[in-house]
C-alpha atoms as a PDB file:
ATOM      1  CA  UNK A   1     162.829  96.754 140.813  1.00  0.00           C
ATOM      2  CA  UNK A   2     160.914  98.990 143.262  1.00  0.00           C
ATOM      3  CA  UNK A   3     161.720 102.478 143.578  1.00  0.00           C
ATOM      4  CA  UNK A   4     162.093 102.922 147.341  1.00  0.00           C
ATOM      5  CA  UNK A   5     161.236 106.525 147.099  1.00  0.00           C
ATOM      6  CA  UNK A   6     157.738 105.451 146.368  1.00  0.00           C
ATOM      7  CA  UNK A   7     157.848 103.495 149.472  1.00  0.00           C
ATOM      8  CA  UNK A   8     158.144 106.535 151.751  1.00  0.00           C
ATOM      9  CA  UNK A   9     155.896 107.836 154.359  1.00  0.00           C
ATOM     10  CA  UNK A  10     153.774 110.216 152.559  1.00  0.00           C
ATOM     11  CA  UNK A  11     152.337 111.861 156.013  1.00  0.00           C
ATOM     12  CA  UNK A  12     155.490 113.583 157.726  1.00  0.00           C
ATOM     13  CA  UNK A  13     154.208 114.776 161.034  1.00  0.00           C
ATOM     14  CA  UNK A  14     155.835 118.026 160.584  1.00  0.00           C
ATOM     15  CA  UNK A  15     154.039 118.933 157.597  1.00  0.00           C
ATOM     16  CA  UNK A  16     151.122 121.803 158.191  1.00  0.00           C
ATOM     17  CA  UNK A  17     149.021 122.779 155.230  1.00  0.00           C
ATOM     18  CA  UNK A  18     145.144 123.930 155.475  1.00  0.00           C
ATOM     19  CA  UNK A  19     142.162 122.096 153.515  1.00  0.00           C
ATOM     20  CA  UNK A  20     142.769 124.986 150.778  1.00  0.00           C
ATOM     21  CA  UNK A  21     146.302 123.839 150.478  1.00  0.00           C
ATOM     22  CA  UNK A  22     145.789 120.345 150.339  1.00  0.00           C
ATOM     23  CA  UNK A  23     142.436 120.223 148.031  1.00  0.00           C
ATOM     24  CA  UNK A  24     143.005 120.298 144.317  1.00  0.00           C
ATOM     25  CA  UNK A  25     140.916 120.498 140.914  1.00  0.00           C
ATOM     26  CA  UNK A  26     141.511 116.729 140.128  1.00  0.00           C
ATOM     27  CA  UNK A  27     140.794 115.695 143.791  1.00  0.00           C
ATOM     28  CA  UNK A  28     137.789 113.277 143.934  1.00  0.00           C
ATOM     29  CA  UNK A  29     137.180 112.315 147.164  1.00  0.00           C
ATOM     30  CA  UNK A  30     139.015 114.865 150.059  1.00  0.00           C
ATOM     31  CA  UNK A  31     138.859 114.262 153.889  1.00  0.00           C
ATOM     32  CA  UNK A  32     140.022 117.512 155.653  1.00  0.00           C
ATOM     33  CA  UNK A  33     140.878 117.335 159.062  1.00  0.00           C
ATOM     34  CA  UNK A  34     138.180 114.932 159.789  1.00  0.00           C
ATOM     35  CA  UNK A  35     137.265 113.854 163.725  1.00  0.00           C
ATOM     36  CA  UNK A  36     134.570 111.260 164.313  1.00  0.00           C
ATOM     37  CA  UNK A  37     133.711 110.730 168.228  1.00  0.00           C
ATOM     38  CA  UNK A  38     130.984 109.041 169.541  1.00  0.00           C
ATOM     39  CA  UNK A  39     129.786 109.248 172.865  1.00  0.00           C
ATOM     40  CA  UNK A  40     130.647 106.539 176.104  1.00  0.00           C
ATOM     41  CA  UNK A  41     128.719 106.233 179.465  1.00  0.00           C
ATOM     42  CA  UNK A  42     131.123 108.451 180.893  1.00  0.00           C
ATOM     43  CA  UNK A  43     133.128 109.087 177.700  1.00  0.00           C
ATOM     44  CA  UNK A  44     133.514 110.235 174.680  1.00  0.00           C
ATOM     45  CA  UNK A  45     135.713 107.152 171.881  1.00  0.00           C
ATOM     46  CA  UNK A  46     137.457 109.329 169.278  1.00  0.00           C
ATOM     47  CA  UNK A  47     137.017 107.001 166.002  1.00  0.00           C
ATOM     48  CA  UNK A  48     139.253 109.308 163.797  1.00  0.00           C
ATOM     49  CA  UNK A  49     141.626 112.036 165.156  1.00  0.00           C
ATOM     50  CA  UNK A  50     142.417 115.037 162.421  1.00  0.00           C
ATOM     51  CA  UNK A  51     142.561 112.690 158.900  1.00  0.00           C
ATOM     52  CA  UNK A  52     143.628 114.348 155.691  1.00  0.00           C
ATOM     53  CA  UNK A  53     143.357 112.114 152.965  1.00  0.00           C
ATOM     54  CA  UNK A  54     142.927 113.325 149.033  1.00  0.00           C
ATOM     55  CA  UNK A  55     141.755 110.588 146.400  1.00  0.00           C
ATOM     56  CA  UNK A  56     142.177 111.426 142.728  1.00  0.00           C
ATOM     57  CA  UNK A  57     139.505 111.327 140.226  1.00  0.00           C
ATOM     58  CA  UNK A  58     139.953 107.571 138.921  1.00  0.00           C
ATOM     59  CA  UNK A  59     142.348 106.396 141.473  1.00  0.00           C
ATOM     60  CA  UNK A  60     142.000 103.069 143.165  1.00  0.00           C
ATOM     61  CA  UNK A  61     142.833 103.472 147.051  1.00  0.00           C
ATOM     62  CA  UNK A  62     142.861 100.562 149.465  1.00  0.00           C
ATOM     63  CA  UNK A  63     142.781 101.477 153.348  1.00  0.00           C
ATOM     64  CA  UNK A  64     143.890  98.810 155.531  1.00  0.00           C
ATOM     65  CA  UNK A  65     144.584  98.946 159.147  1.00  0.00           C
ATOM     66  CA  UNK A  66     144.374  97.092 162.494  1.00  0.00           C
ATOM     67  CA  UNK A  67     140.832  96.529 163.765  1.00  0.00           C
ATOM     68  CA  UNK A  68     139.063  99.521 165.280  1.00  0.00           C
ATOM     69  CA  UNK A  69     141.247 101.706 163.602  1.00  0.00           C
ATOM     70  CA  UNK A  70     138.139 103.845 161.760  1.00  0.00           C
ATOM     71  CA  UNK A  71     138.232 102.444 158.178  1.00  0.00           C
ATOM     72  CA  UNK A  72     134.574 101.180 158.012  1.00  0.00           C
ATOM     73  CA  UNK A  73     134.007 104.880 159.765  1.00  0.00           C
ATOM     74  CA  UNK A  74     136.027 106.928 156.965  1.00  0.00           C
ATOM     75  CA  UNK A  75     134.142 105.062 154.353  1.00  0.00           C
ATOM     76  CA  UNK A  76     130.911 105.455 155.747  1.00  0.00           C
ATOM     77  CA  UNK A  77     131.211 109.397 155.520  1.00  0.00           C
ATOM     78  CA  UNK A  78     132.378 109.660 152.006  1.00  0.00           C
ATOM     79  CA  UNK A  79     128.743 107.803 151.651  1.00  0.00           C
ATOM     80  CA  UNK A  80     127.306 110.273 153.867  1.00  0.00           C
ATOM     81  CA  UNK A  81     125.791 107.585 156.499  1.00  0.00           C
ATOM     82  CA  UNK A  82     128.313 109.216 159.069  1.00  0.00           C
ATOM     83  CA  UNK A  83     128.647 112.390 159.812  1.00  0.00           C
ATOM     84  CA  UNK A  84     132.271 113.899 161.024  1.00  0.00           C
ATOM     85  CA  UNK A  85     132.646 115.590 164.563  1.00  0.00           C
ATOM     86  CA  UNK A  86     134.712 117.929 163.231  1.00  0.00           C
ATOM     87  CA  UNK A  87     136.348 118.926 159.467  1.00  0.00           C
ATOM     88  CA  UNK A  88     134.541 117.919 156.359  1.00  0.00           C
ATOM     89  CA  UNK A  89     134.624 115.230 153.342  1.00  0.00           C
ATOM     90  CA  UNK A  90     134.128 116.514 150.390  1.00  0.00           C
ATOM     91  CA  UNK A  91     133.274 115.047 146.568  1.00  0.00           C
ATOM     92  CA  UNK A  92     133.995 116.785 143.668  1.00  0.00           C
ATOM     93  CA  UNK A  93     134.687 119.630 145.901  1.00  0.00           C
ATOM     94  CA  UNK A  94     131.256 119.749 147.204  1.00  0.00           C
ATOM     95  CA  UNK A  95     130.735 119.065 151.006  1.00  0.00           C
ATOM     96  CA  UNK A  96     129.177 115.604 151.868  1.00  0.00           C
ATOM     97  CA  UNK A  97     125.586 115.951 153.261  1.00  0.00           C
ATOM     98  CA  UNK A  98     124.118 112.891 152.754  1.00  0.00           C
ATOM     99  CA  UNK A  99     123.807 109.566 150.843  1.00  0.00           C
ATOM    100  CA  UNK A 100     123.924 110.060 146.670  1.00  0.00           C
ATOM    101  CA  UNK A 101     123.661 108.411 143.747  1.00  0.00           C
ATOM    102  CA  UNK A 102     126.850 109.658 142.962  1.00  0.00           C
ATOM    103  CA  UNK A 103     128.385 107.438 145.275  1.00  0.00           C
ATOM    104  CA  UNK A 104     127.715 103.792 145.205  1.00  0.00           C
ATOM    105  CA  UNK A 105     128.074 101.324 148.209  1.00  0.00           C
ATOM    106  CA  UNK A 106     129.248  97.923 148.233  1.00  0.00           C
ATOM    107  CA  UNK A 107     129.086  96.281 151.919  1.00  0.00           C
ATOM    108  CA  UNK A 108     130.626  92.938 153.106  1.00  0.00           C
ATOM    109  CA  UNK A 109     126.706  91.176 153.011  1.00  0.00           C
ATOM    110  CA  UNK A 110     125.566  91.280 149.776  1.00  0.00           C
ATOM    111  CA  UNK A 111     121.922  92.969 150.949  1.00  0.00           C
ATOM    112  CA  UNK A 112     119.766  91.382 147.035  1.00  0.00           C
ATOM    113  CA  UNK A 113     116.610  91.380 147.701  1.00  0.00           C
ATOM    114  CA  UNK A 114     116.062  87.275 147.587  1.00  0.00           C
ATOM    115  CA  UNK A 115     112.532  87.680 146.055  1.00  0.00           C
ATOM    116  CA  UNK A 116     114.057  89.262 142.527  1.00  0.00           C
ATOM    117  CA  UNK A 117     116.199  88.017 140.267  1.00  0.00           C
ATOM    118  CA  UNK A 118     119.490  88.835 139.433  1.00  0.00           C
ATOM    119  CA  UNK A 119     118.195  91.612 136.726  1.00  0.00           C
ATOM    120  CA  UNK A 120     115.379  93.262 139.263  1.00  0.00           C
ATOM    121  CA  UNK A 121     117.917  93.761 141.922  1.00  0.00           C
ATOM    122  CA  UNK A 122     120.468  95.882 139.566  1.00  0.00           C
ATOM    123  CA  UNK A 123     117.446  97.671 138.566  1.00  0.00           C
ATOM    124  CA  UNK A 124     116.082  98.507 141.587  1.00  0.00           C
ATOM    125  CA  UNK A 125     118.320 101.626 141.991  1.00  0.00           C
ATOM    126  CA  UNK A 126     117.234 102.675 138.423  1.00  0.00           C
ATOM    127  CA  UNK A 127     113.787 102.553 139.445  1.00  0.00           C
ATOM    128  CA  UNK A 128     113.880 104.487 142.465  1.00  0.00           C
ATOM    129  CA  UNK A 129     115.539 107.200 140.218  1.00  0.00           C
ATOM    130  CA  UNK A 130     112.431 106.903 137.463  1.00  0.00           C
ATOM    131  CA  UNK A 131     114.734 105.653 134.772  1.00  0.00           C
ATOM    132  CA  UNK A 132     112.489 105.042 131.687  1.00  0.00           C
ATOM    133  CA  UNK A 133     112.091 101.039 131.322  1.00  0.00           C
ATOM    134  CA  UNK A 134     114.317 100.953 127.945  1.00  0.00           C
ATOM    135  CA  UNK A 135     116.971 102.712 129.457  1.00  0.00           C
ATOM    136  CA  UNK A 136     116.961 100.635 132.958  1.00  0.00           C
ATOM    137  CA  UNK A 137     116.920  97.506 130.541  1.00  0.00           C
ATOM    138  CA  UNK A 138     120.119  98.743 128.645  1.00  0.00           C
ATOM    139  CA  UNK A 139     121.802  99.884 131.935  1.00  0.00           C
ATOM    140  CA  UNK A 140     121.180  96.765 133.837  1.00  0.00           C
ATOM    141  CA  UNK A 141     122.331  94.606 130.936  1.00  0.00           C
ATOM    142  CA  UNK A 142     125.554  96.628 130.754  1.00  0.00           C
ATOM    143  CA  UNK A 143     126.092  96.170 134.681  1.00  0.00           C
ATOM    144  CA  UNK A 144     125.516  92.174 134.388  1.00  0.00           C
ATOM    145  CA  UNK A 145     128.128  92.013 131.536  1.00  0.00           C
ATOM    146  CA  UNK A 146     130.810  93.396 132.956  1.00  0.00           C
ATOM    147  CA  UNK A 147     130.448  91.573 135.958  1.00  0.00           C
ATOM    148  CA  UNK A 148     130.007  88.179 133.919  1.00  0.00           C
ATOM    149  CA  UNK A 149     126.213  87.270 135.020  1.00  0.00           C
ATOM    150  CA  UNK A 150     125.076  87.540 131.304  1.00  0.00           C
ATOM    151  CA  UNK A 151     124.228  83.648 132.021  1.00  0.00           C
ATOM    152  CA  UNK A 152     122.393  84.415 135.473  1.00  0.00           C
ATOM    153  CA  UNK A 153     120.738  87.595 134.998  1.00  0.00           C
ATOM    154  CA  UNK A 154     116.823  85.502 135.626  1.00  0.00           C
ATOM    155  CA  UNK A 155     118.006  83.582 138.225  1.00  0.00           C
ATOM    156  CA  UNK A 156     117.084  84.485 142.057  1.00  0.00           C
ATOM    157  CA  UNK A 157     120.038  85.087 144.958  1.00  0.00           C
ATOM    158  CA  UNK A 158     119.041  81.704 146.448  1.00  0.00           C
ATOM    159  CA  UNK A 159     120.523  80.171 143.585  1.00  0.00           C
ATOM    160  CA  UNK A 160     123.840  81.777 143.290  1.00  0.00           C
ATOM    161  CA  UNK A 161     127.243  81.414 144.889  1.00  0.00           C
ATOM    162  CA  UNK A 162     128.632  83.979 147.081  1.00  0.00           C
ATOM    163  CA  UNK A 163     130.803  85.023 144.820  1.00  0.00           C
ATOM    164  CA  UNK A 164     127.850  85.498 142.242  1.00  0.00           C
ATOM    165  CA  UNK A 165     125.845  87.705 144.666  1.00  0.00           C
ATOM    166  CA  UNK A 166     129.013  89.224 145.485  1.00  0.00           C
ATOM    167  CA  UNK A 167     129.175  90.535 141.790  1.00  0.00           C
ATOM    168  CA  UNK A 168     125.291  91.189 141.407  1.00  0.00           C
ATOM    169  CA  UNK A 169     125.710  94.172 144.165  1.00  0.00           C
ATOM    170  CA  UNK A 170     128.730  95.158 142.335  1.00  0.00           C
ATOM    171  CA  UNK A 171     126.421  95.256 139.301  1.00  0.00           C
ATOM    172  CA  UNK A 172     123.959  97.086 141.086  1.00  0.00           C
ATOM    173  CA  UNK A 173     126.105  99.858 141.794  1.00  0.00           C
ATOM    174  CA  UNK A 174     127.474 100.229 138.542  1.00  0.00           C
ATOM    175  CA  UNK A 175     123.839 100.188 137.102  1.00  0.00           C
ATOM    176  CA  UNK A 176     123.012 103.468 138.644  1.00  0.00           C
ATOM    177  CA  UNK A 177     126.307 105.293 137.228  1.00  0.00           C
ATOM    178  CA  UNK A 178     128.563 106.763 140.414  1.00  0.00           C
ATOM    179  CA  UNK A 179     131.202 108.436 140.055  1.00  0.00           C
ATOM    180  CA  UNK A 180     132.626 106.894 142.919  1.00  0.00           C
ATOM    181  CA  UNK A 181     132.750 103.206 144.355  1.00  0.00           C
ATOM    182  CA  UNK A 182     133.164 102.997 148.118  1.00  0.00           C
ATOM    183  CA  UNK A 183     133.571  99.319 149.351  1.00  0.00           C
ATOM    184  CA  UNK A 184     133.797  97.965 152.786  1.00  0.00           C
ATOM    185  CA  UNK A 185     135.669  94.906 152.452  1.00  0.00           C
ATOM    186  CA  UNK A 186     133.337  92.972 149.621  1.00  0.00           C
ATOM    187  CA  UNK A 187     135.437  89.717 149.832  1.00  0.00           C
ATOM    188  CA  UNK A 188     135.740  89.557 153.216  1.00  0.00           C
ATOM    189  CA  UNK A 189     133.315  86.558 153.840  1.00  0.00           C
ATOM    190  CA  UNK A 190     134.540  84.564 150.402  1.00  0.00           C
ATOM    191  CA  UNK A 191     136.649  81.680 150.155  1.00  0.00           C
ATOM    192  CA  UNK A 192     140.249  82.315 149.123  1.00  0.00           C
ATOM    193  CA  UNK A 193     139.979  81.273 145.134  1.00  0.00           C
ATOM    194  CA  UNK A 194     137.134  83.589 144.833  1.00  0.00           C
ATOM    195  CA  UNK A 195     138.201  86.349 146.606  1.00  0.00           C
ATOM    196  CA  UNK A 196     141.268  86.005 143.887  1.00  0.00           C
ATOM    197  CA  UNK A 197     139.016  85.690 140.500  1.00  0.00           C
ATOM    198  CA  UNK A 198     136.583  88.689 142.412  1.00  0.00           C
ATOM    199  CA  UNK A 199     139.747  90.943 142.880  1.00  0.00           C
ATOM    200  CA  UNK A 200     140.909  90.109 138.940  1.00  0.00           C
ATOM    201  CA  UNK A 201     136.922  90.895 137.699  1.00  0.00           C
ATOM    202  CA  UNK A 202     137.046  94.234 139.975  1.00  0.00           C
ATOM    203  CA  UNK A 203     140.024  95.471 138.502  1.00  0.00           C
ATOM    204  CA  UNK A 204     138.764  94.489 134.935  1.00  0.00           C
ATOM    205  CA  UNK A 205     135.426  96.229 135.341  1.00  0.00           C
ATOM    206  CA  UNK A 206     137.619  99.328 137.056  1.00  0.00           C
ATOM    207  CA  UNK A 207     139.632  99.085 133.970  1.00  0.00           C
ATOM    208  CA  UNK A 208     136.721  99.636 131.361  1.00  0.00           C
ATOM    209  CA  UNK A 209     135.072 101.810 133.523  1.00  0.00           C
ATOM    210  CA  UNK A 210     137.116 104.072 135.444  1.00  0.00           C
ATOM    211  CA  UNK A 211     135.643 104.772 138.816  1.00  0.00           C
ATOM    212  CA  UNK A 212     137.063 106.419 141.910  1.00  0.00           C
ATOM    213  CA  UNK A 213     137.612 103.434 144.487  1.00  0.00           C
ATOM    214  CA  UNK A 214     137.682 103.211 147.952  1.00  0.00           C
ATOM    215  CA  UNK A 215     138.366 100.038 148.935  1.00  0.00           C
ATOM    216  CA  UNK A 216     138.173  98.751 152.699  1.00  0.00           C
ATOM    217  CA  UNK A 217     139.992  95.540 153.502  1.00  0.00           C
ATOM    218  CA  UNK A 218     141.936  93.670 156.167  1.00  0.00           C
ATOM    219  CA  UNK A 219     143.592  91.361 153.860  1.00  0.00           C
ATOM    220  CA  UNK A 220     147.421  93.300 153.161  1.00  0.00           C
ATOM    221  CA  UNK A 221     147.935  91.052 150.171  1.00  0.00           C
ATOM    222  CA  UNK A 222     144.702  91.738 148.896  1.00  0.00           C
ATOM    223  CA  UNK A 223     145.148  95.922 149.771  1.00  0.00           C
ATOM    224  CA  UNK A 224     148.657  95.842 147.338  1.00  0.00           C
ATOM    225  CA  UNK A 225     147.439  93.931 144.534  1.00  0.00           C
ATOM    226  CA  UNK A 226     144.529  95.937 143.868  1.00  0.00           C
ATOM    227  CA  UNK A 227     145.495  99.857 144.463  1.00  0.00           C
ATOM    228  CA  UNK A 228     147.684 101.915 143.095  1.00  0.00           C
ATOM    229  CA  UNK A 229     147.876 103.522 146.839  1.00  0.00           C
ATOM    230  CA  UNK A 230     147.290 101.838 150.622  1.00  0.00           C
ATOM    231  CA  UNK A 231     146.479 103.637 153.053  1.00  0.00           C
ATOM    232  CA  UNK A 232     147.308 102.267 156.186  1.00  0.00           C
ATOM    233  CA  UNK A 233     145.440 103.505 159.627  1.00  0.00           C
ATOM    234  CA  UNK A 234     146.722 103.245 162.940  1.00  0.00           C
ATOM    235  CA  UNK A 235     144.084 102.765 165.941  1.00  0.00           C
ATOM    236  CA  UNK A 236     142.860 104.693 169.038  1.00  0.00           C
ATOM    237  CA  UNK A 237     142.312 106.745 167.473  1.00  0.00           C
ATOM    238  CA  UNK A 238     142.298 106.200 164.235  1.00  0.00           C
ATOM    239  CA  UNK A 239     144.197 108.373 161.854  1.00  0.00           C
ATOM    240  CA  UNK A 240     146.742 108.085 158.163  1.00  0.00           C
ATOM    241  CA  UNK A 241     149.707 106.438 159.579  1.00  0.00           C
ATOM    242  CA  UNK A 242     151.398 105.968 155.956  1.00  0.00           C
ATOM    243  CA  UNK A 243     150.369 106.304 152.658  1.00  0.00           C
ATOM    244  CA  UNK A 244     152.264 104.010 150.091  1.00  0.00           C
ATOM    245  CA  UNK A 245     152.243 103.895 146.553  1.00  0.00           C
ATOM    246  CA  UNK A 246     151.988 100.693 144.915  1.00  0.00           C
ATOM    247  CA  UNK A 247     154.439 101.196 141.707  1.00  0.00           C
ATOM    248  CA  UNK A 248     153.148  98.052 139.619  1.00  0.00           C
ATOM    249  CA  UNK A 249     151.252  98.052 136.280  1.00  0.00           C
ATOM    250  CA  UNK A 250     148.402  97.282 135.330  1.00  0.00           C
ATOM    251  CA  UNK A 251     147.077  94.733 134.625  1.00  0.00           C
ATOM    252  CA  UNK A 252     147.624  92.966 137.300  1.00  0.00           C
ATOM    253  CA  UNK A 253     148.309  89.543 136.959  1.00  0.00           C
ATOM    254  CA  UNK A 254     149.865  86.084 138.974  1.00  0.00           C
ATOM    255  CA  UNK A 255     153.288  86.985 137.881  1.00  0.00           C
ATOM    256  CA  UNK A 256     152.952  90.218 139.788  1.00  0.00           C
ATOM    257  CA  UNK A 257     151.474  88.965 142.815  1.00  0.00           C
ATOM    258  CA  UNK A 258     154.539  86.558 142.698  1.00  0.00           C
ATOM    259  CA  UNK A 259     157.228  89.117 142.113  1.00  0.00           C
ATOM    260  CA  UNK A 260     159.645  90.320 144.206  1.00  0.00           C
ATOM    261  CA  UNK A 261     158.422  93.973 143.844  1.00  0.00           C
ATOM    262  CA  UNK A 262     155.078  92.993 144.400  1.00  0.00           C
ATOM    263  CA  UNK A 263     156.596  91.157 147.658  1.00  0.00           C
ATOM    264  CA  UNK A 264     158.756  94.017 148.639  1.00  0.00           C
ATOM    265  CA  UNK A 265     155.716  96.519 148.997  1.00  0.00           C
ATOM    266  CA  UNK A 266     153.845  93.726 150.638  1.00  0.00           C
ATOM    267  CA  UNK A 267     156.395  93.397 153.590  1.00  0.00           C
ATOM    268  CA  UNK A 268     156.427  97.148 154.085  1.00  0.00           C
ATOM    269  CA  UNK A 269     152.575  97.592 154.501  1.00  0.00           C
ATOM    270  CA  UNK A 270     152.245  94.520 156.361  1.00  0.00           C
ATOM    271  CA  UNK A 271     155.352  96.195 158.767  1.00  0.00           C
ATOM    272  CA  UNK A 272     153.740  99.115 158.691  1.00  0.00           C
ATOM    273  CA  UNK A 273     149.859  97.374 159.857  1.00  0.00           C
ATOM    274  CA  UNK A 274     151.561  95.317 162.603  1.00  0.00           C
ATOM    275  CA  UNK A 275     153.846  96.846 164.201  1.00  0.00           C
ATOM    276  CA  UNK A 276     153.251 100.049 164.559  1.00  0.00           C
ATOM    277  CA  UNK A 277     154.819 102.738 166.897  1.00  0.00           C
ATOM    278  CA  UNK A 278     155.535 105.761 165.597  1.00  0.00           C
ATOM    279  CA  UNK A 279     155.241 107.077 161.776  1.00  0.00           C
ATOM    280  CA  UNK A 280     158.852 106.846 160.002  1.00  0.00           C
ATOM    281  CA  UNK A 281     159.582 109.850 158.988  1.00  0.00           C
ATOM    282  CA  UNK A 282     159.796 110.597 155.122  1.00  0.00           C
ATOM    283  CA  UNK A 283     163.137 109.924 153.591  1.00  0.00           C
END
């Protein structure tokens, strides 16, 4: 059964530690005190208001939240698109400046290029970084094998399923090596069958692989079966309203998305997403 300890709030309001405090040597992703606003006619919309937030090296994180709540936002400065207001995100301890091949990006529209084939589009990335032609080939094949587009890898995007280019720009940013994966909600647009067998290839290529996610989503279901912590974000403005760990093995399978524990943490995130007031205090 679940431990309900693990089910706590992990972001007590009365707890006050600095960036030093909070950042440590096996942290690979660390937002410190990070405000986002952007400016209004006669305003100013605060995005994100003061979030802390430490990934491990390896750990799979799902945020979920209600919409407007910043989670596109907080993913888009770990990939150094956005920058904060105020605070800092750092990777591997080393402040954010920019976009890096350290960090690959996997948006809700798949973004091939519909004029190459499955192959040319993982190795596009490899190209731009002057990868010798043998080692792009051995890369790219790598990518489409753990994806499963062995089969496909000469076809064009035009010929493919969603699903299918779905897993090519999953390929494509495994082909160029990150350390991290940041993903803002991948599955979104799929039909529910493939959004399950996408979910069950992710966490198989996560498993050989071992990346740092960050995984965006709106689906609750979807944000418990994949992480081993959800992060859920509250709105206007955004900010960590709990942190939950998900205390289920790996791999995950049907018979844990049917299980009571699985169903337990379930109710508490999707409690926590909907109907929101004030952050329960730990304990």
């Amino acid at each position: 059964m679940i431990d309900k300890t693990s089910l706590q709030d992990k972001s007590s309001p009365e707890e006050k530690t600095s960036p030093e405090d909070r950042t440590s040597p096996e942290d690979k992703i660390s937002f410190q005190d990070v405000v986002k606003t952007f400016p209004m006619k006669d305003s100013t919309f605060t995005a994100l208001d003061h979030v802390s937030l430490d990934i491990a090296d390896r750990e799979f994180v799902t945020v979920v939240g209600p919409s407007g709540c910043g989670k596109s936002t907080l993913l888009s400065m770990a990939a150094g698109l956005v920058e904060p207001t105020s605070g800092q995100v750092l990777v591997d301890g080393a402040p954010v400046a920019g976009p890096g091949p350290d960090r690959g990006v996997i948006f809700q529209q798949y973004a091939l290029f519909p004029w190459l084939t499955v192959r040319d589009n993982v190795e596009f990335g490899l190209k731009l970084a002057d990868l010798p032609a043998a080692e792009r080939k051995r890369r790219a094949e790598h990518a489409i094998d753990l994806v499963g587009l062995a089969d496909f890898a000469d076809s064009l995007p035009k010929t493919l399923s969603g699903g299918m280019k779905q897993r090519c720009a999953i390929a494509r940013a495994y082909a160029v090596n990150p350390k991290v994966l940041l993903m803002d909600e991948p599955f979104g647009a799929l039909d529910a069958l493939t959004r399950v067998q996408l979910q069950d290839q992710l966490l198989e290529t996560w498993r050989q692989e071992q990346r740092t996610v960050l995984f965006i989503t709106h689906d609750v279901d979807e944000a418990v079966y994949l992480a081993s912590r959800v992060v859920v974000m509250a709105a206007r403005p955004g900010r960590v309203h709990r942190v939950l760990d998900v205390d289920l093995p790996y791999p995950r399978t049907e018979e844990i998305r049917l299980s009571p524990e699985f169903a337990a943490i379930r109710n508490e995130v999707w409690h926590s997403v909907y109907h929101q007031s004030q952050p329960t205090p730990a304990g």
